[in-house]
Protein backbone atom coordinates (compact mmCIF):
# COMPACT_ATOMS: atom_id res chain seq x y z
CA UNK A 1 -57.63 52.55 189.45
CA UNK A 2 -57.93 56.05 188.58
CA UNK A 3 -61.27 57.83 188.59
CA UNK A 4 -62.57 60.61 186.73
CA UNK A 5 -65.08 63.36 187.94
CA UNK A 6 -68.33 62.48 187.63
CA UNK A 7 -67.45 59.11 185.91
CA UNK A 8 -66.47 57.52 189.01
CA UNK A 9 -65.05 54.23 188.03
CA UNK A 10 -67.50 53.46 185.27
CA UNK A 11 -67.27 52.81 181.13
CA UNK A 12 -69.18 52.88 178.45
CA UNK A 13 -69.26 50.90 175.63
CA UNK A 14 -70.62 52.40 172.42
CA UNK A 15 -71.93 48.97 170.14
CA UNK A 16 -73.43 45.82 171.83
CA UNK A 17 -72.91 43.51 168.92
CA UNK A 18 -69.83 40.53 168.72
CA UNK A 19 -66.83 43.37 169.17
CA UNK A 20 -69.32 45.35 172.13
CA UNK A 21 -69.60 42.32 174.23
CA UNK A 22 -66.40 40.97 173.99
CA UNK A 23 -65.53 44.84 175.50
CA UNK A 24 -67.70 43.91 178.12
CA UNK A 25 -65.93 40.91 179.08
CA UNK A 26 -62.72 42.53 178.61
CA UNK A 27 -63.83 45.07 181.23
CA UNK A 28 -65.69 43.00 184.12
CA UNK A 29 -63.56 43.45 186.94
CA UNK A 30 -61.89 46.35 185.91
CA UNK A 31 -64.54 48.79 186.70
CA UNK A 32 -67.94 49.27 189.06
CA UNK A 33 -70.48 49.80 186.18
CA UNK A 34 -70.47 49.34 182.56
CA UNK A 35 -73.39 51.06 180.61
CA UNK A 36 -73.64 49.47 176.82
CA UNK A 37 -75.28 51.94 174.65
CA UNK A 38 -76.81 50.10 171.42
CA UNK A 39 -78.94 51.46 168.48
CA UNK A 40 -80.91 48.64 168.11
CA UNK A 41 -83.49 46.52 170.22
CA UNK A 42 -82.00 43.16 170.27
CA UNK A 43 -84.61 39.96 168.99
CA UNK A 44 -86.22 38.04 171.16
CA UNK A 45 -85.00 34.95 169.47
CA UNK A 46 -81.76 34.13 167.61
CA UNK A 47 -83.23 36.46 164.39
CA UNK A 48 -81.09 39.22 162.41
CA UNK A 49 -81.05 42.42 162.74
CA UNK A 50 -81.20 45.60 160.90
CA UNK A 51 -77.95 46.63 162.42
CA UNK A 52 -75.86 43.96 161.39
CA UNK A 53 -75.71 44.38 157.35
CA UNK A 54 -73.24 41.80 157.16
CA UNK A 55 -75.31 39.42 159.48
CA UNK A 56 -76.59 37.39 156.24
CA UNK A 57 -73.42 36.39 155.02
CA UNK A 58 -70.75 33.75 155.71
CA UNK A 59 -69.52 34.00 158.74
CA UNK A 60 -66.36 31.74 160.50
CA UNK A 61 -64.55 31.83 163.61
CA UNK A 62 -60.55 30.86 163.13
CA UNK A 63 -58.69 28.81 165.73
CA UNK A 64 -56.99 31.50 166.76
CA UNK A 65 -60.08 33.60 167.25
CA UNK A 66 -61.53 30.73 169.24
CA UNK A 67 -58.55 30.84 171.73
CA UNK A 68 -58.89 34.11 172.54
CA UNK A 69 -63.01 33.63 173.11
CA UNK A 70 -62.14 30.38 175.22
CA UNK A 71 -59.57 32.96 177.41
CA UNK A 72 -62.43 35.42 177.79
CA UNK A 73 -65.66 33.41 178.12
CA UNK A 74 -64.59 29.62 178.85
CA UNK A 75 -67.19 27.28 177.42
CA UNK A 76 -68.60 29.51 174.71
CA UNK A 77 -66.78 27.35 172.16
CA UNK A 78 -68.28 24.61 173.20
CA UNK A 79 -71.62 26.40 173.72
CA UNK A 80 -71.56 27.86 169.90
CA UNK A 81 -71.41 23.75 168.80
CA UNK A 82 -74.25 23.02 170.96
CA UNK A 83 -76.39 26.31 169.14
CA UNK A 84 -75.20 24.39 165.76
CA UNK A 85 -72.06 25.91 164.69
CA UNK A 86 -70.19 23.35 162.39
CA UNK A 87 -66.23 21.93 163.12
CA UNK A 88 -64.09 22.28 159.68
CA UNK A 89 -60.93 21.37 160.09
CA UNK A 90 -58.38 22.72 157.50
CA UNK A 91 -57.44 21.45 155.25
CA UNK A 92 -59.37 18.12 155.83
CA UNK A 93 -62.92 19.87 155.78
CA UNK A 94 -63.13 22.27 153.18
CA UNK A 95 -61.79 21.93 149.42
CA UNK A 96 -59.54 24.77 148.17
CA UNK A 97 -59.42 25.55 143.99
CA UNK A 98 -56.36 26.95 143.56
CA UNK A 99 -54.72 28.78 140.12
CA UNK A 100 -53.00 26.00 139.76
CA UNK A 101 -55.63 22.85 140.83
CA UNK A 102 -57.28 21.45 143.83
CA UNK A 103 -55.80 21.47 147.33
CA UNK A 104 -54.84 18.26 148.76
CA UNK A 105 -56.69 17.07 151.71
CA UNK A 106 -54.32 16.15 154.66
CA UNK A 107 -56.16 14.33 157.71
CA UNK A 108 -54.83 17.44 160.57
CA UNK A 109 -56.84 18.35 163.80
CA UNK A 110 -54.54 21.84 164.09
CA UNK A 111 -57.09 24.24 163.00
CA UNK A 112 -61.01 24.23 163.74
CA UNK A 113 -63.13 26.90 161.98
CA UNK A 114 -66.24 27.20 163.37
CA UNK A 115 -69.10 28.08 160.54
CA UNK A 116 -72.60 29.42 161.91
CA UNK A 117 -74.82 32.22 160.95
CA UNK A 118 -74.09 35.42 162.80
CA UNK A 119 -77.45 36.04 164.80
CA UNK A 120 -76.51 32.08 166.81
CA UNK A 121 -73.05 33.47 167.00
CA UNK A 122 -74.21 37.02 168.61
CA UNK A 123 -77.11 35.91 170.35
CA UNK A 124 -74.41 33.04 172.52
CA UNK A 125 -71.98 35.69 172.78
CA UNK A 126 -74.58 38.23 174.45
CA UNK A 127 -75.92 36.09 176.60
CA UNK A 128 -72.36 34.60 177.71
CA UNK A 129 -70.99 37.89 178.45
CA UNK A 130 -74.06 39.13 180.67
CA UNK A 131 -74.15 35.97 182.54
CA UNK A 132 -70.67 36.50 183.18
CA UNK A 133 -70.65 39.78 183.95
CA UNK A 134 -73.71 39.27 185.59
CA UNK A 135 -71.54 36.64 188.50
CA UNK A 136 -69.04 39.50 188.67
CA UNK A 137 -69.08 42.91 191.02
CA UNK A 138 -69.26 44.67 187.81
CA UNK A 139 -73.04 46.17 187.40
CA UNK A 140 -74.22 45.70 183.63
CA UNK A 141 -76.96 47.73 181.87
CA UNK A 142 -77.61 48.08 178.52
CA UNK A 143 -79.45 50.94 176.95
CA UNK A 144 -81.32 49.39 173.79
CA UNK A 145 -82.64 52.15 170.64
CA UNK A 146 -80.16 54.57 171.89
CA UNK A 147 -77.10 56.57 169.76
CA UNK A 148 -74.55 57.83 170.57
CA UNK A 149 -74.06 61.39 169.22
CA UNK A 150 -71.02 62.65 170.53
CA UNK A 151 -68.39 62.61 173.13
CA UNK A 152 -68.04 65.04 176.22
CA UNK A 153 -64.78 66.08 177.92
CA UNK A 154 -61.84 67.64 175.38
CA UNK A 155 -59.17 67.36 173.01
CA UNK A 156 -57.15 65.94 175.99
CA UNK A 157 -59.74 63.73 177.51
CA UNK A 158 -62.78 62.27 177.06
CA UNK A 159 -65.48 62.35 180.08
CA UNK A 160 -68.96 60.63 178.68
CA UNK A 161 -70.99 60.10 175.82
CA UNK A 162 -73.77 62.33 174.53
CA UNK A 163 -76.75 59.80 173.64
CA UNK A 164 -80.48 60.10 172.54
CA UNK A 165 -83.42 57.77 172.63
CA UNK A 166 -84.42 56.31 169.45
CA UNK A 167 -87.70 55.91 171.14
CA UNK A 168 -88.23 58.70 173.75
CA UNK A 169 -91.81 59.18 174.63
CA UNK A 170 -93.60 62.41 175.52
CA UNK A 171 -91.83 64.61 178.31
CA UNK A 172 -88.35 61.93 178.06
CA UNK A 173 -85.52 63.90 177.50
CA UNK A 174 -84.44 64.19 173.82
CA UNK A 175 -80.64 63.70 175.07
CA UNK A 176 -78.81 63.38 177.58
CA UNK A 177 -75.11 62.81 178.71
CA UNK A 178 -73.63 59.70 180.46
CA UNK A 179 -70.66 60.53 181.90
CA UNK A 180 -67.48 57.78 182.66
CA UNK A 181 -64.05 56.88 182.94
CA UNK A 182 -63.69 55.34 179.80
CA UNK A 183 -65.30 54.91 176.28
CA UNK A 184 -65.29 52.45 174.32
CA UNK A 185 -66.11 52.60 171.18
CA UNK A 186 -66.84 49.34 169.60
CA UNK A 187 -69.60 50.59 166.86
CA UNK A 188 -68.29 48.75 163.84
CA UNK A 189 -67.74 49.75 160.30
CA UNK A 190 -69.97 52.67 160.90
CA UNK A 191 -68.33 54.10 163.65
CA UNK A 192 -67.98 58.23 163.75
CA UNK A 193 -65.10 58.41 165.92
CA UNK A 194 -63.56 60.81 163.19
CA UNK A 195 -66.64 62.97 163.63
CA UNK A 196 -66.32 63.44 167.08
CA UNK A 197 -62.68 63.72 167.46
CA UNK A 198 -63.75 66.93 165.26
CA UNK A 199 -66.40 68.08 167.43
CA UNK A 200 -63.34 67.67 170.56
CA UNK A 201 -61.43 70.01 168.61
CA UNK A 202 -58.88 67.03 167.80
CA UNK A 203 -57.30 65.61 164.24
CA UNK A 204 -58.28 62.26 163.14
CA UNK A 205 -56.13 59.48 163.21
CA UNK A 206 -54.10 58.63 160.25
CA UNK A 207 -56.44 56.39 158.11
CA UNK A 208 -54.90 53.57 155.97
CA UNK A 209 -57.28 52.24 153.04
CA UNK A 210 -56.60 49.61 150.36
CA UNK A 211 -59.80 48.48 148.72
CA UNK A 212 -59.75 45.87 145.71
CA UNK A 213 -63.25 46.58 144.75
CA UNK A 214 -64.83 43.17 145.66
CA UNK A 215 -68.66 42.85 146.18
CA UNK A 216 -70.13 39.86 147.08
CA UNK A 217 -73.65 37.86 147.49
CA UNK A 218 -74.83 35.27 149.32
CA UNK A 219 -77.85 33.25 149.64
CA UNK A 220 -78.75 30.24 152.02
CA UNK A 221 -79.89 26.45 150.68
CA UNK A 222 -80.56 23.09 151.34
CA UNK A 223 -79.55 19.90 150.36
CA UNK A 224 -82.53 18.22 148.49
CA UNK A 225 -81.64 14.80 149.94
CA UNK A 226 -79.42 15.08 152.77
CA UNK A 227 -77.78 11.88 152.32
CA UNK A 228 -76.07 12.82 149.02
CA UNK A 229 -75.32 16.34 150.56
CA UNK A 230 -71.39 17.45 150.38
CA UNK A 231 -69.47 16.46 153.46
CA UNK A 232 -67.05 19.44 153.19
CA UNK A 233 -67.15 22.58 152.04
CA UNK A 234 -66.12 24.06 149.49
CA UNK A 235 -63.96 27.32 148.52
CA UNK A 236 -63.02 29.01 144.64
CA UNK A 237 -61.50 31.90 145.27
CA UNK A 238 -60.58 34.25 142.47
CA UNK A 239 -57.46 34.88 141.13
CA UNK A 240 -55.81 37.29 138.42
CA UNK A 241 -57.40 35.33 135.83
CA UNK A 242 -60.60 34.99 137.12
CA UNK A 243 -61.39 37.49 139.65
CA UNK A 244 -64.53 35.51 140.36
CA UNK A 245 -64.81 33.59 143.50
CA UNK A 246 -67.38 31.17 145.51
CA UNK A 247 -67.49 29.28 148.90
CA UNK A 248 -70.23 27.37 149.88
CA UNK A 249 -70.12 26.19 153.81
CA UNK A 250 -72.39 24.42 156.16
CA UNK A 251 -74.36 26.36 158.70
CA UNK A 252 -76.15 25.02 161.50
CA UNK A 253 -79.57 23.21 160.83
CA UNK A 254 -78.40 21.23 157.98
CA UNK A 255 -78.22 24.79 155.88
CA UNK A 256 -75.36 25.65 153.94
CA UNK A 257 -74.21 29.47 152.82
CA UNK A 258 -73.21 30.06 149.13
CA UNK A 259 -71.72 33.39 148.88
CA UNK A 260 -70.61 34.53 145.47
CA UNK A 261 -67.93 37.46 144.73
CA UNK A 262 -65.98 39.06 142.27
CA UNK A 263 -63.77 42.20 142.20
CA UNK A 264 -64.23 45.64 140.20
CA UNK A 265 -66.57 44.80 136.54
CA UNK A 266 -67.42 41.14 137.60
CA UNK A 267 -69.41 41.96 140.92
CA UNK A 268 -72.38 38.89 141.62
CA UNK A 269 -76.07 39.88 140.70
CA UNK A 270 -78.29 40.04 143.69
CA UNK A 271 -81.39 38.77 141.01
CA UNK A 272 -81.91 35.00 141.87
CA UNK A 273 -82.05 33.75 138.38
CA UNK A 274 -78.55 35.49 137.50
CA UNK A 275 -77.10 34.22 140.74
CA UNK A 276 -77.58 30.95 139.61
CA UNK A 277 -75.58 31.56 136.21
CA UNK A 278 -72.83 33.81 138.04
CA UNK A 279 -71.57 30.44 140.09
CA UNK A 280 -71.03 28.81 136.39
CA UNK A 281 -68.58 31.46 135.81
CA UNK A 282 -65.83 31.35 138.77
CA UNK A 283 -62.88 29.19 138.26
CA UNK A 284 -64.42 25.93 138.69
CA UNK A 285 -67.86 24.48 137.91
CA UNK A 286 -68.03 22.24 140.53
CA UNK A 287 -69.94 24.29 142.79
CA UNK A 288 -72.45 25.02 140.26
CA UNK A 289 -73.28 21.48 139.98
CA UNK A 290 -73.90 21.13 143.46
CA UNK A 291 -76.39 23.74 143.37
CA UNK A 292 -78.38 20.99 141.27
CA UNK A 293 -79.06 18.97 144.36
CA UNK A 294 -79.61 21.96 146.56
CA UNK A 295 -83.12 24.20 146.93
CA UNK A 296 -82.63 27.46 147.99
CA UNK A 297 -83.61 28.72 151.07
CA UNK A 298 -83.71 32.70 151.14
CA UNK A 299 -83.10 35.84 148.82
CA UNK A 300 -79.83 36.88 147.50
CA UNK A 301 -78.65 39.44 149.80
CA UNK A 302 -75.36 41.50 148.58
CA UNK A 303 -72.69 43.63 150.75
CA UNK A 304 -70.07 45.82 148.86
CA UNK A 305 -68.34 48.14 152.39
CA UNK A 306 -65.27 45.54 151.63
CA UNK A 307 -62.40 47.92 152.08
CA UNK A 308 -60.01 47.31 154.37
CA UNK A 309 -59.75 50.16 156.28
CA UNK A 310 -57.29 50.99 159.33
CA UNK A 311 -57.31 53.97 161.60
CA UNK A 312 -54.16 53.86 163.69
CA UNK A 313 -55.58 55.47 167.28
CA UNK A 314 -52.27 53.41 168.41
CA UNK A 315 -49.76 56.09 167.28
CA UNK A 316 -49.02 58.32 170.18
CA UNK A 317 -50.93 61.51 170.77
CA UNK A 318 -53.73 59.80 168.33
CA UNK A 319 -55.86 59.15 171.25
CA UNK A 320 -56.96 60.72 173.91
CA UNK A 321 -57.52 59.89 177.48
CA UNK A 322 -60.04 57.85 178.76
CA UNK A 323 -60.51 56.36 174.65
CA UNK A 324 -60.59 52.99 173.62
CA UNK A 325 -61.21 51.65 170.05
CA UNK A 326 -61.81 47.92 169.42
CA UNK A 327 -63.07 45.86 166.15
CA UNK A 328 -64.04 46.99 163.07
CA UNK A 329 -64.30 50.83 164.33
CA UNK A 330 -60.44 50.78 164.66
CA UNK A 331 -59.91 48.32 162.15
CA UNK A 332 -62.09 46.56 159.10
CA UNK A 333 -60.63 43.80 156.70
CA UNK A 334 -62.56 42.46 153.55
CA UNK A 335 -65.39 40.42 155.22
CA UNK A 336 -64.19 37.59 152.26
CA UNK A 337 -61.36 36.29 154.24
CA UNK A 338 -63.21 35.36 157.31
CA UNK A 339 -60.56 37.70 159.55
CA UNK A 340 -62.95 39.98 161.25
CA UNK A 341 -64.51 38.25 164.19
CA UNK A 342 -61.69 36.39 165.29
CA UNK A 343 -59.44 39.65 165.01
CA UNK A 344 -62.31 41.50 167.72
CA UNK A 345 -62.22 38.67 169.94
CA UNK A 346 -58.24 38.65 169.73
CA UNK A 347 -58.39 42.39 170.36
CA UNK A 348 -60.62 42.36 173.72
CA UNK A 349 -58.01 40.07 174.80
CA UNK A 350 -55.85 42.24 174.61
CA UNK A 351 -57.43 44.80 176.36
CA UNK A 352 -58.22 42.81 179.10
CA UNK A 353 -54.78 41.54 179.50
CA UNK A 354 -53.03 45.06 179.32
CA UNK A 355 -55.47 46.97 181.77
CA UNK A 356 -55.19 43.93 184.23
CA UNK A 357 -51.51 43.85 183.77
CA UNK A 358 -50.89 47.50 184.59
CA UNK A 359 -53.76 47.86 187.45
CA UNK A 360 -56.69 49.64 185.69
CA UNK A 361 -57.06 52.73 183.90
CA UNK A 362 -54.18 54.76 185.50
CA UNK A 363 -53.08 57.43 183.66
CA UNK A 364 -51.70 55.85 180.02
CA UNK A 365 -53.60 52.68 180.38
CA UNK A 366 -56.32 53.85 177.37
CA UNK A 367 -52.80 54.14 175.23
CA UNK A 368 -51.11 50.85 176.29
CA UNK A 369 -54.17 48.77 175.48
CA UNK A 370 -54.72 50.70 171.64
CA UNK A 371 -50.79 49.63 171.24
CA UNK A 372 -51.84 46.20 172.32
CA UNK A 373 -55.16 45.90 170.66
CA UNK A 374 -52.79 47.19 167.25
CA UNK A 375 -50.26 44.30 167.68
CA UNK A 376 -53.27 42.10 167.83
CA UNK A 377 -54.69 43.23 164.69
CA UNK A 378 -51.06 43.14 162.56
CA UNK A 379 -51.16 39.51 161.21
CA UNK A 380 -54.80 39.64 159.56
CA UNK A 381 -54.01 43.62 158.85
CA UNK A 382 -51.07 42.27 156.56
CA UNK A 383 -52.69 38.71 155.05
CA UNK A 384 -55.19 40.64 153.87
CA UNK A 385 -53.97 43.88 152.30
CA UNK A 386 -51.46 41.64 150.92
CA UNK A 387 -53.99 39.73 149.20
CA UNK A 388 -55.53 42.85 148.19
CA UNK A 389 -52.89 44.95 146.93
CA UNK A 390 -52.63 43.46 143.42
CA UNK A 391 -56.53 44.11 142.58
CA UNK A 392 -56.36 47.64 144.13
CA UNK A 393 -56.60 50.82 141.99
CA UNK A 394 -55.05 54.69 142.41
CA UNK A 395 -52.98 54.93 145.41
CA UNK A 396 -54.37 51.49 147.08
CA UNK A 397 -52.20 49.80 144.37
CA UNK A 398 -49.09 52.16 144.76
CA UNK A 399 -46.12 49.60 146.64
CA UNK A 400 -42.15 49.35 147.18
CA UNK A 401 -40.15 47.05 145.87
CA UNK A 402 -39.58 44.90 149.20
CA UNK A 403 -43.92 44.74 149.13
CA UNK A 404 -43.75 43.44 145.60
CA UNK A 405 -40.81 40.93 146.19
CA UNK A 406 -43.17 39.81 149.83
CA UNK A 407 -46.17 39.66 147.41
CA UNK A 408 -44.76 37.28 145.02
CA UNK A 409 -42.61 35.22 147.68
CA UNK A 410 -46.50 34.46 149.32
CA UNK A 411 -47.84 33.92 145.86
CA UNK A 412 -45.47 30.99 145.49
CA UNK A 413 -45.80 29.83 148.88
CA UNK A 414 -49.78 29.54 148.79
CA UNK A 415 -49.36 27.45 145.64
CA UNK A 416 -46.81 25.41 147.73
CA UNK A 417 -49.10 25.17 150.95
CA UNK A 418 -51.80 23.11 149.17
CA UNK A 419 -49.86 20.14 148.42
CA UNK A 420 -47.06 20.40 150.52
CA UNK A 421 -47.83 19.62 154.24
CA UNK A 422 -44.79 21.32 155.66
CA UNK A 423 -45.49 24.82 153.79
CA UNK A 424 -49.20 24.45 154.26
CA UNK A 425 -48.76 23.80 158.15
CA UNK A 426 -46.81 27.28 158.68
CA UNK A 427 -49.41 28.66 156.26
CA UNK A 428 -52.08 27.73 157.93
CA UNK A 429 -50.86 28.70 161.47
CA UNK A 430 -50.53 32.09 160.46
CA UNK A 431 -53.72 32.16 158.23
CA UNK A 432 -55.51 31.27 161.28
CA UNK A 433 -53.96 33.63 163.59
CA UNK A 434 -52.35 31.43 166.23
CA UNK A 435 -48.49 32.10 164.80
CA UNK A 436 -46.91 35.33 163.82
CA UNK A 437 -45.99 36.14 160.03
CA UNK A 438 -42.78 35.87 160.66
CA UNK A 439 -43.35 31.91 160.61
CA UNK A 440 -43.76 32.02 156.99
CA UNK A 441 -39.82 33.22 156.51
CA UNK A 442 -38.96 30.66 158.54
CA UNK A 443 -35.14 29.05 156.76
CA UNK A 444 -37.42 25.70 156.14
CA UNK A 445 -40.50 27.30 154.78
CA UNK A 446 -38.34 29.59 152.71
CA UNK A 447 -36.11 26.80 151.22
CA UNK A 448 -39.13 24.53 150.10
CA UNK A 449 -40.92 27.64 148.89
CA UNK A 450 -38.39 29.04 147.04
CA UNK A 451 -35.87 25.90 146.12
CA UNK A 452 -38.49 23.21 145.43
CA UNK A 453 -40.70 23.01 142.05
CA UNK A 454 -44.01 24.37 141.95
CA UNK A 455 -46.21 21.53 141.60
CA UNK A 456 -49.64 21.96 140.48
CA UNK A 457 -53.01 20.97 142.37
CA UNK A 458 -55.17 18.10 141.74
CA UNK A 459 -57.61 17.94 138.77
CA UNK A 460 -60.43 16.97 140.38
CA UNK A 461 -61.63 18.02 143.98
CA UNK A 462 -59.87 15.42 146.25
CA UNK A 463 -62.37 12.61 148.01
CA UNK A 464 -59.12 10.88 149.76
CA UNK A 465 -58.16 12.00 153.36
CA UNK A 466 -54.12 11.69 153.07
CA UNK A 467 -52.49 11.21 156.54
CA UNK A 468 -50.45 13.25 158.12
C-alpha cells in the first residue's frame, strides 16, 4: 500500500452517518488509522438528529441493499430485526395502487424490505461498524462537533482535511489540519466537494440533475386497536393523472409511517388538520380510511431536497488522488423510491472489493473504486430518473427518442408486473437492486410486455395471498 507524506497509511472519512460508516467498514484492513470527522454529537440513545433532515421520514432497506450490508457487517440484518425493523416481502406485504387498479398479491419470499425509522437503522449500523473495526488492526476515532472546511494537498492530490471544532473551548485551536492518505467524503446531500475542488484550483465534476418537483410529508401513528390494525402496507403512488401519492408502512414498536407527496402545485401541507384532508385526495381513498382507526403519533414533518442529483467524480481526470466519494455526496435519488440507503451500502461494497482486489491505495486505486462505486449506483441512477423524467421541467424534461421509446416500454411493463408474476419477478429483481436492467429486455419479459394485453388491476385492495 502506498503512503503519502505525513498521512502515513491513514484516511479520513468526512460524514459518520449510514454512507460514513459503511466507509469505515469498507476501509478496516486497508489502512492503520481511520479518523471520522462528524458535525454532530451523536445521541446517547437511538434519538434523531439535527443532521439527518431526512431522518423523520420513511425509510426501507431493499434486498439488494441488505446483501451488500450482510457482505460488509454479517449479522447486522439480523441485528436491525432484533432493534424492530419490520420483514415486507414484495409483493405479498405491501399493496400497490396502480393507474390501472390494485396489484395482485403473489405469496414470494424473493425480496425482503426491511422498514424501520432511521435513528434504529444508524444507531445498529454505528455501533456494528466500530465493534468491527474495533476487532480489526485498524485504529478508529471519531471526532464528534467537528467540520470539515476544506481539503489540503492540490489540484493533483489531496493530502488531509482542514477541520474546526464546533465546540473549541478557550486556548483550543480554532482549526487545524489532519493530514492522510485518503479522503473520503461521505457527507451526504450537503456535501461541498464542488467548493473545495475550487479552493484546489480544480473544475467540478460534470453534474447531472433531473428534478420532478416532488415534496413530501410524513407523520408517525398508531393503530387505535392493534388487533384490527393493517397487516401490510400500503403504497398510492402518483401518476400523470394524479400526481398525488401516499405510503403508509410499519415501523418498529407497533408504529406505522404515513408519508404523503405530490409533485410541482400539489405538494402535502405540513399543518396537521390539512394533512389529514390531503390523503383523501391521492388516487385512492383507502388509506384515508385507515387513518380512522389510527391516532397520530408526532408532527407533520416535510422534506422538499428531492432532486436527483449525480456528480460523475468517475470520469477520468474528475478526481484527484487520494479522493473518494461515496453516497449521496456523489450521488442523491428522490428519497420517494426508497433507493438511497441500499445504493450507499452497495457502493462501500464496492469500494471495499476494488481496493482489496488491487492491494490498497496504489497509485489509481482512488479512480478504480469511483468507477466501481459508479457501476454500483447505475441501476437505481436509471429507475429513478426514468420515473422522473416525465414530471421534470426546462432541461430536466429535454430526452431522445430511444429515452422516450425506454420510457413508455417500462410504462407498459409496470402495468404488466402487478398482475403478471413472470413480468413482475424481473421487475422486481431489478427494482430491488439484486439484477441488472438489462433483465427487463430480457426476449420473455419483452414478448409478454409488449405482445400480451394490458390487463387492468384489481378493484379493490387484494386480501387473498395467490401462490406462486
Amino acid at each position: 500500500m502506498a503512503e503519502h507524506s505525513n498521512g502515513g497509511r491513514t484516511a479520513i472519512v468526512i460524514g459518520g452517518g449510514l454512507a460514513g460508516m459503511l466507509a469505515v467498514t469498507a476501509l478496516t484492513g486497508q489502512v492503520e488509522a481511520i479518523t471520522v470527522v462528524e458535525r454532530d454529537r451523536y445521541p446517547q440513545d437511538r434519538a434523531f438528529r439535527k443532521g439527518v433532515p431526512q431522518a423523520r421520514h420513511l425509510h426501507i432497506l431493499l434486498s439488494g441493499g441488505q446483501r451488500a450490508l450482510e457482505e460488509l457487517l454479517p449479522g447486522t440484518v439480523a441485528a436491525l430485526v432484533e432493534a424492530g425493523a419490520r420483514s415486507l416481502y414484495l409483493p405479498r406485504d405491501i399493496l400497490t395502487r396502480t393507474p390501472t387498479g390494485w396489484q395482485r398479491r403473489f405469496d414470494e419470499r424473493r425480496h425482503r424490505t426491511l422498514s424501520i425509522t432511521r435513528p434504529v437503522l444508524d444507531a445498529v449500523v454505528r455501533e456494528r461498524a466500530l465493534r468491527s473495526a474495533a476487532g480489526s488492526p485498524t485504529r478508529v476515532e471519531v471526532l464528534e462537533a467537528t467540520e470539515v472546511i476544506g481539503l489540503t494537498g492540490d489540484a493533483g492530490r489531496v493530502s488531509g482535511v482542514r477541520v474546526r471544532s464546533r465546540e473549541a473551548g478557550p486556548g483550543e485551536p480554532a482549526e487545524r489540519v489532519l493530514p492522510a492518505a485518503l479522503v473520503v467524503d461521505a457527507s451526504g446531500r450537503a456535501s461541498r466537494a464542488p467548493q473545495w475542488y475550487a479552493a484546489l484550483g480544480r473544475t467540478s465534476p460534470h453534474e447531472e440533475t433531473v428534478d420532478a418537483g416532488l415534496a413530501y410529508a410524513t407523520r408517525m401513528y398508531r393503530p387505535k386497536d392493534p388487533d384490527t390494525a393493517p397487516d401490510v402496507g400500503v403504497n398510492v403512488p402518483g401518476w400523470p393523472e394524479c400526481p398525488r401519492g401516499a405510503a403508509f408502512i410499519p415501523v418498529e414498536d407497533g408504529n406505522w409511517l404515513l408519508t404523503l407527496s405530490g409533485v410541482r402545485g400539489h405538494h402535502p401541507p405540513t399543518d396537521e388538520a390539512e394533512f389529514t384532508a390531503f390523503s383523501a385526495t391521492i388516487g385512492d381513498p383507502y388509506i384515508h380510511e385507515l387513518l380512522a382507526r389510527a391516532e397520530p403519533l408526532s408532527p407533520v414533518h416535510g422534506f422538499r431536497d428531492t432532486r436527483n442529483r449525480r456528480r460523475h467524480f468517475e470520469r477520468p481526470g474528475a478526481l484527484p488522488e487520494g479522493f473518494l466519494v461515496l453516497g449521496d455526496a456523489a450521488c442523491t435519488f428522490n428519497p420517494v423510491y426508497g433507493q438511497g440507503m441500499s445504493v450507499a451500502a452497495l457502493g462501500a461494497l464496492a469500494v471495499r472489493d476494488a481496493l482489496a482486489g488491487g492491494g490498497g491505495l496504489r497509485p489509481g486505486a482512488t479512480a478504480e473504486a469511483q468507477r466501481a462505486v459508479a457501476r454500483a449506483v447505475e441501476p437505481a441512477w436509471l429507475a429513478a430518473v426514468g420515473a422522473d423524467r416525465p414530471y421534470a421541467g426546462g432541461q430536466d424534461a429535454e430526452a431522445g427518442l430511444g429515452e422516450r421509446l425506454s420510457t413508455w416500454y417500462l410504462d407498459r411493463l409496470f402495468a404488466r408486473a402487478g398482475v403478471d408474476r413472470v413480468v413482475g419477478d424481473a421487475f422486481r429483481d431489478v427494482f430491488c437492486l439484486t439484477a441488472p436492467p438489462t433483465r427487463l429486455f430480457a426476449p420473455r419479459i419483452l414478448l409478454r410486455t409488449l405482445l400480451l394485453p394490458r390487463r387492468p388491476g384489481l378493484p379493490a385492495p387484494p386480501t387473498v395471498v395467490e401462490g406462486t
